[in-house]
C-alpha atoms as a PDB file:
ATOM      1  CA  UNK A   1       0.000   0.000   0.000  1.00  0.00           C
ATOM      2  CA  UNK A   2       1.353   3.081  -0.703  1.00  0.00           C
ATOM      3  CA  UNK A   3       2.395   5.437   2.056  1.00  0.00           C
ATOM      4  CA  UNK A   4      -0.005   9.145   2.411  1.00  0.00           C
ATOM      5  CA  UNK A   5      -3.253   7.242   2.276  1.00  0.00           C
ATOM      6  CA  UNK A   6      -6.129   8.429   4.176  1.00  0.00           C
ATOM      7  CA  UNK A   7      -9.538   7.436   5.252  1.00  0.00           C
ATOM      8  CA  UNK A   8     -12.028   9.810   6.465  1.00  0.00           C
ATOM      9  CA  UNK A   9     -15.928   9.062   7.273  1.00  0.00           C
ATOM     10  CA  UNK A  10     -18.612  12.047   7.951  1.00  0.00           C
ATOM     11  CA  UNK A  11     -21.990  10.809   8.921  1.00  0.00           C
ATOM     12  CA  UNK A  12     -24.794  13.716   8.428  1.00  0.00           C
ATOM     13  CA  UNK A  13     -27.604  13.102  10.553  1.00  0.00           C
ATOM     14  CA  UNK A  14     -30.200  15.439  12.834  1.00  0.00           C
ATOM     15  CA  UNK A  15     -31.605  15.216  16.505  1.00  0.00           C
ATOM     16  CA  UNK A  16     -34.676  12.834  16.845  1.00  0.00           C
ATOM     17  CA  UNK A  17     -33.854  10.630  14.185  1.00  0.00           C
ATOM     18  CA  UNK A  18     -34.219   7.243  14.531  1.00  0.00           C
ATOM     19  CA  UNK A  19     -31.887   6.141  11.739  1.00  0.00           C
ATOM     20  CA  UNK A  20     -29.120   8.732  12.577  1.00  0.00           C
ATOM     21  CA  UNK A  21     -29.207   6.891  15.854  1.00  0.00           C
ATOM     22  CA  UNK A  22     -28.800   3.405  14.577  1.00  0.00           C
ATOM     23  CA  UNK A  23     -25.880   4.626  11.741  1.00  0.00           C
ATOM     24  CA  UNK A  24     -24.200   6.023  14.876  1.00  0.00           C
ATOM     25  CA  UNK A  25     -24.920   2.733  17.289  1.00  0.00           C
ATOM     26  CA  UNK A  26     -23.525   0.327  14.016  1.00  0.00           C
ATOM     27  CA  UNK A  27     -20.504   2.539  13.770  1.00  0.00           C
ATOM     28  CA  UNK A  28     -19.545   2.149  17.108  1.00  0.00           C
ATOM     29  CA  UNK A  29     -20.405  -1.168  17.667  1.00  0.00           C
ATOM     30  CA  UNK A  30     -17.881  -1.522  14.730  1.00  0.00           C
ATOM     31  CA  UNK A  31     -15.041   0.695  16.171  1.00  0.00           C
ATOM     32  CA  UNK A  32     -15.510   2.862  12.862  1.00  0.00           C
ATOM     33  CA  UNK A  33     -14.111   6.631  13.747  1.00  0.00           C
ATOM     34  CA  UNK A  34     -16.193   9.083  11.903  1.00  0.00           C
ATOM     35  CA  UNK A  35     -17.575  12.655  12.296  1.00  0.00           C
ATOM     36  CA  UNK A  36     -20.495  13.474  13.375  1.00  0.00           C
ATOM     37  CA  UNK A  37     -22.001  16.610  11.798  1.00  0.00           C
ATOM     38  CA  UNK A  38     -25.835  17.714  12.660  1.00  0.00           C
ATOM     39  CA  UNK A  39     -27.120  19.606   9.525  1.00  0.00           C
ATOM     40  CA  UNK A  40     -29.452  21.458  11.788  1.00  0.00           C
ATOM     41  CA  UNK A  41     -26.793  23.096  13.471  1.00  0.00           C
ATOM     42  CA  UNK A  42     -24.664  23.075  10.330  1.00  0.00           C
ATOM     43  CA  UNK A  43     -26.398  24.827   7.491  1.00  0.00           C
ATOM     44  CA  UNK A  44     -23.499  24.496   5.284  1.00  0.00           C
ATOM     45  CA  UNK A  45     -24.188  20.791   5.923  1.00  0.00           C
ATOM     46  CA  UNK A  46     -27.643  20.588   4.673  1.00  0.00           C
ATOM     47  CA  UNK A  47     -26.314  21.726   0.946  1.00  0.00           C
ATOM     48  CA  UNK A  48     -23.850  18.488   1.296  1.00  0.00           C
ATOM     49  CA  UNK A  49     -26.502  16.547   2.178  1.00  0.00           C
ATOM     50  CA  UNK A  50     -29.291  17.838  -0.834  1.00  0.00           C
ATOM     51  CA  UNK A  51     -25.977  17.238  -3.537  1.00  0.00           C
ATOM     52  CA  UNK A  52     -25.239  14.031  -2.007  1.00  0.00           C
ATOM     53  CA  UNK A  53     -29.045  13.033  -2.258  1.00  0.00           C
ATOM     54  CA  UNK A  54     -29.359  14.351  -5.596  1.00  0.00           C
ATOM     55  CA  UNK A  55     -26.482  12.117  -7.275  1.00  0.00           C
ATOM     56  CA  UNK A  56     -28.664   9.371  -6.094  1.00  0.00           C
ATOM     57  CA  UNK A  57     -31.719  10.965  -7.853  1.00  0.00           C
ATOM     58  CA  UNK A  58     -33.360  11.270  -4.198  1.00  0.00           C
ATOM     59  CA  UNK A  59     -35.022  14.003  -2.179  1.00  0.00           C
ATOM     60  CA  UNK A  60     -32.903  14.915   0.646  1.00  0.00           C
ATOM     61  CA  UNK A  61     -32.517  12.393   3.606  1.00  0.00           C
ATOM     62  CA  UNK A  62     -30.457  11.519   6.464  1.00  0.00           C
ATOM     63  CA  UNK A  63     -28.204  10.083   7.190  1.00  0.00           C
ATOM     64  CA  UNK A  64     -25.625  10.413   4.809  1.00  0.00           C
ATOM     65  CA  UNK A  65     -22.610   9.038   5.187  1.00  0.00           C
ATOM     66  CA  UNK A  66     -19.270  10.599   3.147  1.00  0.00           C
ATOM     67  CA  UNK A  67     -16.381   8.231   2.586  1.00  0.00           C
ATOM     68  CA  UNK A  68     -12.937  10.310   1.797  1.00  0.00           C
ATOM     69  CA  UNK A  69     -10.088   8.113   0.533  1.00  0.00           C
ATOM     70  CA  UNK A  70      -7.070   9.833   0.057  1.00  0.00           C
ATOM     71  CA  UNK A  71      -3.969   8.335  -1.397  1.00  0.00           C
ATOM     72  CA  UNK A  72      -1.198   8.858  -3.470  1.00  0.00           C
ATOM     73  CA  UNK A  73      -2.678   7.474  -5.974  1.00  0.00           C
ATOM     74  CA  UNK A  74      -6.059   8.032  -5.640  1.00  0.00           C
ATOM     75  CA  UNK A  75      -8.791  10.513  -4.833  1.00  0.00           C
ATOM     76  CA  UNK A  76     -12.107   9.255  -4.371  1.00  0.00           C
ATOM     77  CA  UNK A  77     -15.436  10.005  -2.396  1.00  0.00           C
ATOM     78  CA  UNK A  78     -18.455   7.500  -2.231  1.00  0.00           C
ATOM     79  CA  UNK A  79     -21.458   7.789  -0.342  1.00  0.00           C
ATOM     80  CA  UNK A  80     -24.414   5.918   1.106  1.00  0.00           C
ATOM     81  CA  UNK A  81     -27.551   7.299   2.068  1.00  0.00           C
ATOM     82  CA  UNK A  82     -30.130   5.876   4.239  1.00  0.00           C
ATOM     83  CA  UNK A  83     -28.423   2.824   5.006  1.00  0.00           C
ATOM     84  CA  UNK A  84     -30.579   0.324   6.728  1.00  0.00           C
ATOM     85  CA  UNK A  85     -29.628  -3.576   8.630  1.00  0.00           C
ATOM     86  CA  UNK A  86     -27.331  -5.779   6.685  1.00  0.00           C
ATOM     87  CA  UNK A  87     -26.356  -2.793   4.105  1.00  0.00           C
ATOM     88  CA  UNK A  88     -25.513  -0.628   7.407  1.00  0.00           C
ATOM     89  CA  UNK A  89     -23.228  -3.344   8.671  1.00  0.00           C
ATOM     90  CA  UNK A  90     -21.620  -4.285   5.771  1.00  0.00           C
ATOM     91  CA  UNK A  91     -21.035  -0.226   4.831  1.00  0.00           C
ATOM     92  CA  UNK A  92     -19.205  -0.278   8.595  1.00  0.00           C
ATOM     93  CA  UNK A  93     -17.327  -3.176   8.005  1.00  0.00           C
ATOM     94  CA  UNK A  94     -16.163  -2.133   4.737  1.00  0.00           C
ATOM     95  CA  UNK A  95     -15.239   1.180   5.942  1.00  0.00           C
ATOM     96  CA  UNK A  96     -13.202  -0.292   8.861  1.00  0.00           C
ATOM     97  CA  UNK A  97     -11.520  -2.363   6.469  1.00  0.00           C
ATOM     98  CA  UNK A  98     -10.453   0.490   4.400  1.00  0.00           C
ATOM     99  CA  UNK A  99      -9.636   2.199   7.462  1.00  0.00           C
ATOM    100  CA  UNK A 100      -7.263  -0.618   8.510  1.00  0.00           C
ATOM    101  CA  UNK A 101      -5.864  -1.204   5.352  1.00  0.00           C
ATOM    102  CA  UNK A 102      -4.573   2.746   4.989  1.00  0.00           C
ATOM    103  CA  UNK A 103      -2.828   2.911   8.682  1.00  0.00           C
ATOM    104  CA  UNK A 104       0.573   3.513   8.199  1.00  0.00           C
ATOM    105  CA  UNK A 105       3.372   0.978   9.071  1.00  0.00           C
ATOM    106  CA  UNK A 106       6.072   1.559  11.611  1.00  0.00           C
END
């Protein structure tokens, strides 16, 4: 792997929702690190959120979750919104595993 890589997750969310809640719970229950980022105390947030939606061809929803991978040799974003049971865990897993792969070696 090559060395500069990084892995960053931001889950969008809002108070009182259920889902939000669970995407959090899975996350930790995986040891995923991410950031947490309330789009009704973040209106910049909310325009991430609509553009994320939108490349889906949905209405705005949350949670979104933004995956950053940064390497030196590539630059790449994907994204999951609404994710729900088995396609929750396996986004987590997935993640972690990306995470894991990109720590750097001593």
């Amino acid at each position: 792997m090559p060395k500069g890589e990084d892995v960053s997750i931001t889950v969008y969310g809002r108070q009182n929702c259920g889902d939000c809640s669970m995407t959090k719970k899975v996350l930790d229950k995986e040891n995923v690190l991410y950031n947490y980022v309330d789009i009704e105390k973040t209106p910049s947030a909310k325009k991430i959120v609509e553009n994320v939606c939108a490349s889906f061809g949905r209405l705005p929803a949350v949670p979104v979750i933004v995956v950053d991978v940064q390497t030196s040799e590539i630059n790449t974003q994907f994204s999951a919104v609404e994710p729900r049971g088995l396609a929750m865990i396996a986004f987590a897993r997935m993640t972690k595993t990306l995470m894991t792969l990109n720590k750097p070696t001593s």
